[in-house]
C-alpha atoms as a PDB file:
ATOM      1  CA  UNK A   1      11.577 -12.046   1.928  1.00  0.00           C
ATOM      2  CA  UNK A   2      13.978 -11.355   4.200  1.00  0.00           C
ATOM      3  CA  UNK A   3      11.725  -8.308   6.290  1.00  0.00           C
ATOM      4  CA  UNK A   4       9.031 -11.414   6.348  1.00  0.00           C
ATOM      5  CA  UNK A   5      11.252 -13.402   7.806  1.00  0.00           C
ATOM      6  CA  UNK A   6      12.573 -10.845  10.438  1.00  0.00           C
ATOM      7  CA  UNK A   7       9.142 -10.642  11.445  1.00  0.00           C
ATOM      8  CA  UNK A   8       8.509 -14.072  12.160  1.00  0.00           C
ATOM      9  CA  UNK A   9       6.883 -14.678   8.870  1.00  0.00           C
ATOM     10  CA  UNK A  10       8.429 -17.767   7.099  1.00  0.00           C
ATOM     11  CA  UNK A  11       6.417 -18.580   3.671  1.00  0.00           C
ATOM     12  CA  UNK A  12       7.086 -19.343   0.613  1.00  0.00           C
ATOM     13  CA  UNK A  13       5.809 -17.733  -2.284  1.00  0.00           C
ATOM     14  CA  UNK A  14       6.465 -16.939  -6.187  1.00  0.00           C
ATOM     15  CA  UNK A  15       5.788 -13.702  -8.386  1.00  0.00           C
ATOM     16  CA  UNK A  16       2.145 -14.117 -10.267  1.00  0.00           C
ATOM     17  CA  UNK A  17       1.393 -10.729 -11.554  1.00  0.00           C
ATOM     18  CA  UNK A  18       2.993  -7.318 -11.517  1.00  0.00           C
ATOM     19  CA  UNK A  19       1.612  -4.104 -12.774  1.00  0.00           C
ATOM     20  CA  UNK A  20       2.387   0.067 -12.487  1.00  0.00           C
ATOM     21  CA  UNK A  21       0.320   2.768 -11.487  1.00  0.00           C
ATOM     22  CA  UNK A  22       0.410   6.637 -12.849  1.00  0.00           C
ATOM     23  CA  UNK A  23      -2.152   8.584 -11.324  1.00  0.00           C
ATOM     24  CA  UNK A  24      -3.505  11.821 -12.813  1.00  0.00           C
ATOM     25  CA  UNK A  25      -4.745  15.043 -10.551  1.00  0.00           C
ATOM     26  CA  UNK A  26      -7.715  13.384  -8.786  1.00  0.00           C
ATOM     27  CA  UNK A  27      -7.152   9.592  -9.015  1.00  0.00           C
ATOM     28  CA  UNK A  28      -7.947   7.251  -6.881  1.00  0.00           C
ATOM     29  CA  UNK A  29      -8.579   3.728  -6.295  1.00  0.00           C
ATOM     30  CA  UNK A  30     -11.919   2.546  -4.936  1.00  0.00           C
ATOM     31  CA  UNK A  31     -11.350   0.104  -1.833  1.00  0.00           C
ATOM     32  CA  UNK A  32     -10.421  -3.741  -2.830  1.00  0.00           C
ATOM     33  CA  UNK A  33      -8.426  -6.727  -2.320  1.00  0.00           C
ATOM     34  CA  UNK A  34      -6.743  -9.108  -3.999  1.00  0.00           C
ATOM     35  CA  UNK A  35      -6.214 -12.724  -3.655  1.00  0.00           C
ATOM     36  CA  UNK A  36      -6.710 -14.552  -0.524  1.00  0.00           C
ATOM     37  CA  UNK A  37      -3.905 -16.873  -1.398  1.00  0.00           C
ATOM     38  CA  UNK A  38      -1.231 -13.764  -2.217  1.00  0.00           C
ATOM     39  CA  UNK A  39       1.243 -11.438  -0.327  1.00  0.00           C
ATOM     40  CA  UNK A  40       0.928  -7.968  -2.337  1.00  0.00           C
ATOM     41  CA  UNK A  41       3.678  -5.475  -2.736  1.00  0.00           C
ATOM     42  CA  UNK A  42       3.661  -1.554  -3.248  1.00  0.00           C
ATOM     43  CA  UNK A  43       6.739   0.312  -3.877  1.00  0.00           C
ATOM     44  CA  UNK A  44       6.748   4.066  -4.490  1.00  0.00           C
ATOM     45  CA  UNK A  45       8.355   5.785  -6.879  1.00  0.00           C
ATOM     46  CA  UNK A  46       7.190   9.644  -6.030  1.00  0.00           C
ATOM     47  CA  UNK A  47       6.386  11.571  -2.597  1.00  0.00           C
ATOM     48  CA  UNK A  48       7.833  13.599   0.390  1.00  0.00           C
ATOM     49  CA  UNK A  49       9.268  11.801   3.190  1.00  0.00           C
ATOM     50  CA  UNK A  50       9.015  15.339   5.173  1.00  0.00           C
ATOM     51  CA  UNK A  51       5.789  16.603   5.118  1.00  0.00           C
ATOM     52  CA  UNK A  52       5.318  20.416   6.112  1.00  0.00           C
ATOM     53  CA  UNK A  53       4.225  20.733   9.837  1.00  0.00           C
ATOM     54  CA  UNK A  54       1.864  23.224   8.771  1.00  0.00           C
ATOM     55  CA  UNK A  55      -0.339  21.854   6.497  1.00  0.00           C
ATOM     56  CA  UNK A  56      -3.136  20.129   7.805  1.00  0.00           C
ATOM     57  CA  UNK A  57      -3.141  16.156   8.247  1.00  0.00           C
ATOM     58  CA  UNK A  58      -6.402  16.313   6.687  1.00  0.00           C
ATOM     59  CA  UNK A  59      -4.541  17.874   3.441  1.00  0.00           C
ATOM     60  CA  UNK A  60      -1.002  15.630   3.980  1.00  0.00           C
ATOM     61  CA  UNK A  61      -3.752  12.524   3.611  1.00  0.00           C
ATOM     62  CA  UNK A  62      -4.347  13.272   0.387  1.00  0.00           C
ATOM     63  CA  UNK A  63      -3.395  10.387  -1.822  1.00  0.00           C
ATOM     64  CA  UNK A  64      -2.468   8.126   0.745  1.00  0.00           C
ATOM     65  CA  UNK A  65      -3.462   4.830   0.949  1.00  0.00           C
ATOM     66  CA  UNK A  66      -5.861   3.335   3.719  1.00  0.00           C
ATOM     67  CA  UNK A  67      -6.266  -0.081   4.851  1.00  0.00           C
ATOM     68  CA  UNK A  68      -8.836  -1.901   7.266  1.00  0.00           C
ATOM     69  CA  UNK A  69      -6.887  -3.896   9.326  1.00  0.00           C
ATOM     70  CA  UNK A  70      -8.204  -6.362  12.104  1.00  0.00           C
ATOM     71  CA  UNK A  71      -6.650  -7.168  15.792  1.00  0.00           C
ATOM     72  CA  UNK A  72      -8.999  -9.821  17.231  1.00  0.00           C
ATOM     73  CA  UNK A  73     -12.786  -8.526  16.563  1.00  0.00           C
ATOM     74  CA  UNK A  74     -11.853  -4.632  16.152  1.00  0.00           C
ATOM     75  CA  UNK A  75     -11.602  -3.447  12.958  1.00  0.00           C
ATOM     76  CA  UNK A  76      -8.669  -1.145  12.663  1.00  0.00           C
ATOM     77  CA  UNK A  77      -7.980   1.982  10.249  1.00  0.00           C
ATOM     78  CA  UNK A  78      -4.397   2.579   9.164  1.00  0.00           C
ATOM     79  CA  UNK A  79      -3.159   5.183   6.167  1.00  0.00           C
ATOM     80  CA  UNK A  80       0.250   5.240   4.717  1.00  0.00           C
ATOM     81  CA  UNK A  81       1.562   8.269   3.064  1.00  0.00           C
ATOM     82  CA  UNK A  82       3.588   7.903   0.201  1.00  0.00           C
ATOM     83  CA  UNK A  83       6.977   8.592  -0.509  1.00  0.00           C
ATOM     84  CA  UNK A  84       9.786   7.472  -2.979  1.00  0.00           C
ATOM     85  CA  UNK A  85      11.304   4.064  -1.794  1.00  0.00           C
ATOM     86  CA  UNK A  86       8.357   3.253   0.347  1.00  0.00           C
ATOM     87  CA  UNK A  87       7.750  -0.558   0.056  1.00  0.00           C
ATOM     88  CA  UNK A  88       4.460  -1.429   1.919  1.00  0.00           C
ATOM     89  CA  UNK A  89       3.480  -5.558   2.107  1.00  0.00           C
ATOM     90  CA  UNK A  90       0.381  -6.677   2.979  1.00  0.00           C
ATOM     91  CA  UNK A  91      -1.852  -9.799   2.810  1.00  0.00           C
ATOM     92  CA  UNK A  92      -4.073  -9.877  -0.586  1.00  0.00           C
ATOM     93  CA  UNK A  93      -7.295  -9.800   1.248  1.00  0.00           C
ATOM     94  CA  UNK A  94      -6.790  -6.897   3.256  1.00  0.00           C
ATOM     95  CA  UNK A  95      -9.510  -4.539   1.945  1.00  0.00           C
ATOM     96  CA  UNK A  96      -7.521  -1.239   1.135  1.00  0.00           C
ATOM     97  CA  UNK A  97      -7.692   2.170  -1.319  1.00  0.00           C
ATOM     98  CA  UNK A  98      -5.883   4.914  -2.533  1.00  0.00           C
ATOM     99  CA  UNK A  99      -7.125   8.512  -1.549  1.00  0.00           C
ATOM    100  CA  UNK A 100      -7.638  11.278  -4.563  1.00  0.00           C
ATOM    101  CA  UNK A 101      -4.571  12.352  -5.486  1.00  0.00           C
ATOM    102  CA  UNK A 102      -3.355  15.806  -5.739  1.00  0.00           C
ATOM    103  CA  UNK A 103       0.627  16.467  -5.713  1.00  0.00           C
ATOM    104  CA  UNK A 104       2.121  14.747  -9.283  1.00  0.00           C
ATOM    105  CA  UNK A 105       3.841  12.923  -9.739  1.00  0.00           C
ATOM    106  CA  UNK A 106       2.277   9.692  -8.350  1.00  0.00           C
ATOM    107  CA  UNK A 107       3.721   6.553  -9.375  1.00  0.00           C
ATOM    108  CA  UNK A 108       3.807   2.834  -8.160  1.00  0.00           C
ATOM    109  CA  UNK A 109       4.434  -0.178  -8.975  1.00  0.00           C
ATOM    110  CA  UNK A 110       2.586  -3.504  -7.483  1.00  0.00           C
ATOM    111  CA  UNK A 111       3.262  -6.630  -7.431  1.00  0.00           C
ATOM    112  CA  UNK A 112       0.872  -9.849  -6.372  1.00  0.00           C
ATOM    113  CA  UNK A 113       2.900 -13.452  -4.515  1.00  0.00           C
ATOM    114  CA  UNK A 114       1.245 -16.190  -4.830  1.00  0.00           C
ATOM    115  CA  UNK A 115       1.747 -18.053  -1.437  1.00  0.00           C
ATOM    116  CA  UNK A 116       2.728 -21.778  -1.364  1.00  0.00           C
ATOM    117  CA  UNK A 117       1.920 -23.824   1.795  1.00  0.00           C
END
């Protein structure tokens, strides 16, 4: 709450739903949203903040997430690498997937906010 706030963000909102993610060699998550109404969470438990220089960014993608963002009518593509104590928030209904994984292990945990007006 407080990095919402810091922002310029000032809402109120309450835990609804929580949930962890293990991937195996090759998972992924199709893209999808959640709740219009809800702030969603992603902390990592896994992943390398350093990734090697000469490897490919193509190859470093792998298992990222992506998200479509929008800044007026232009729809925007962001990804976000994973590594251990990376906390991403975003708006539930912000379309966004996970890229195939390939480096184990891959963990996560999520968490849905329902916002109150």
């Amino acid at each position: 709450k407080r990095r919402l706030k810091r922002n310029k963000i000032d809402l109120n909102f309450v835990p609804t739903i929580s949930w962890s993610m293990e991937y195996g060699v090759g998972g992924w998550q199709s893209m999808h949203t959640h709740d219009s109404d809800c702030v969603t969470q992603i902390f990592y438990l896994d992943g390398e903040i350093n990734r090697d220089p000469n490897i490919s960014a193509k190859v470093n993608a792998w298992g990222s997430m992506y998200a479509f963002l929008t800044k007026g009518d232009k729809p925007i593509y962001k990804s976000f690498s994973s590594w251990a104590g990376r906390c991403i928030i975003l708006r539930g209904d912000i379309f966004h997937g996970v890229y195939p994984i390939k480096t184990l292990p891959r963990r996560t945990i999520i968490m849905d906010y329902k916002v109150i007006r």
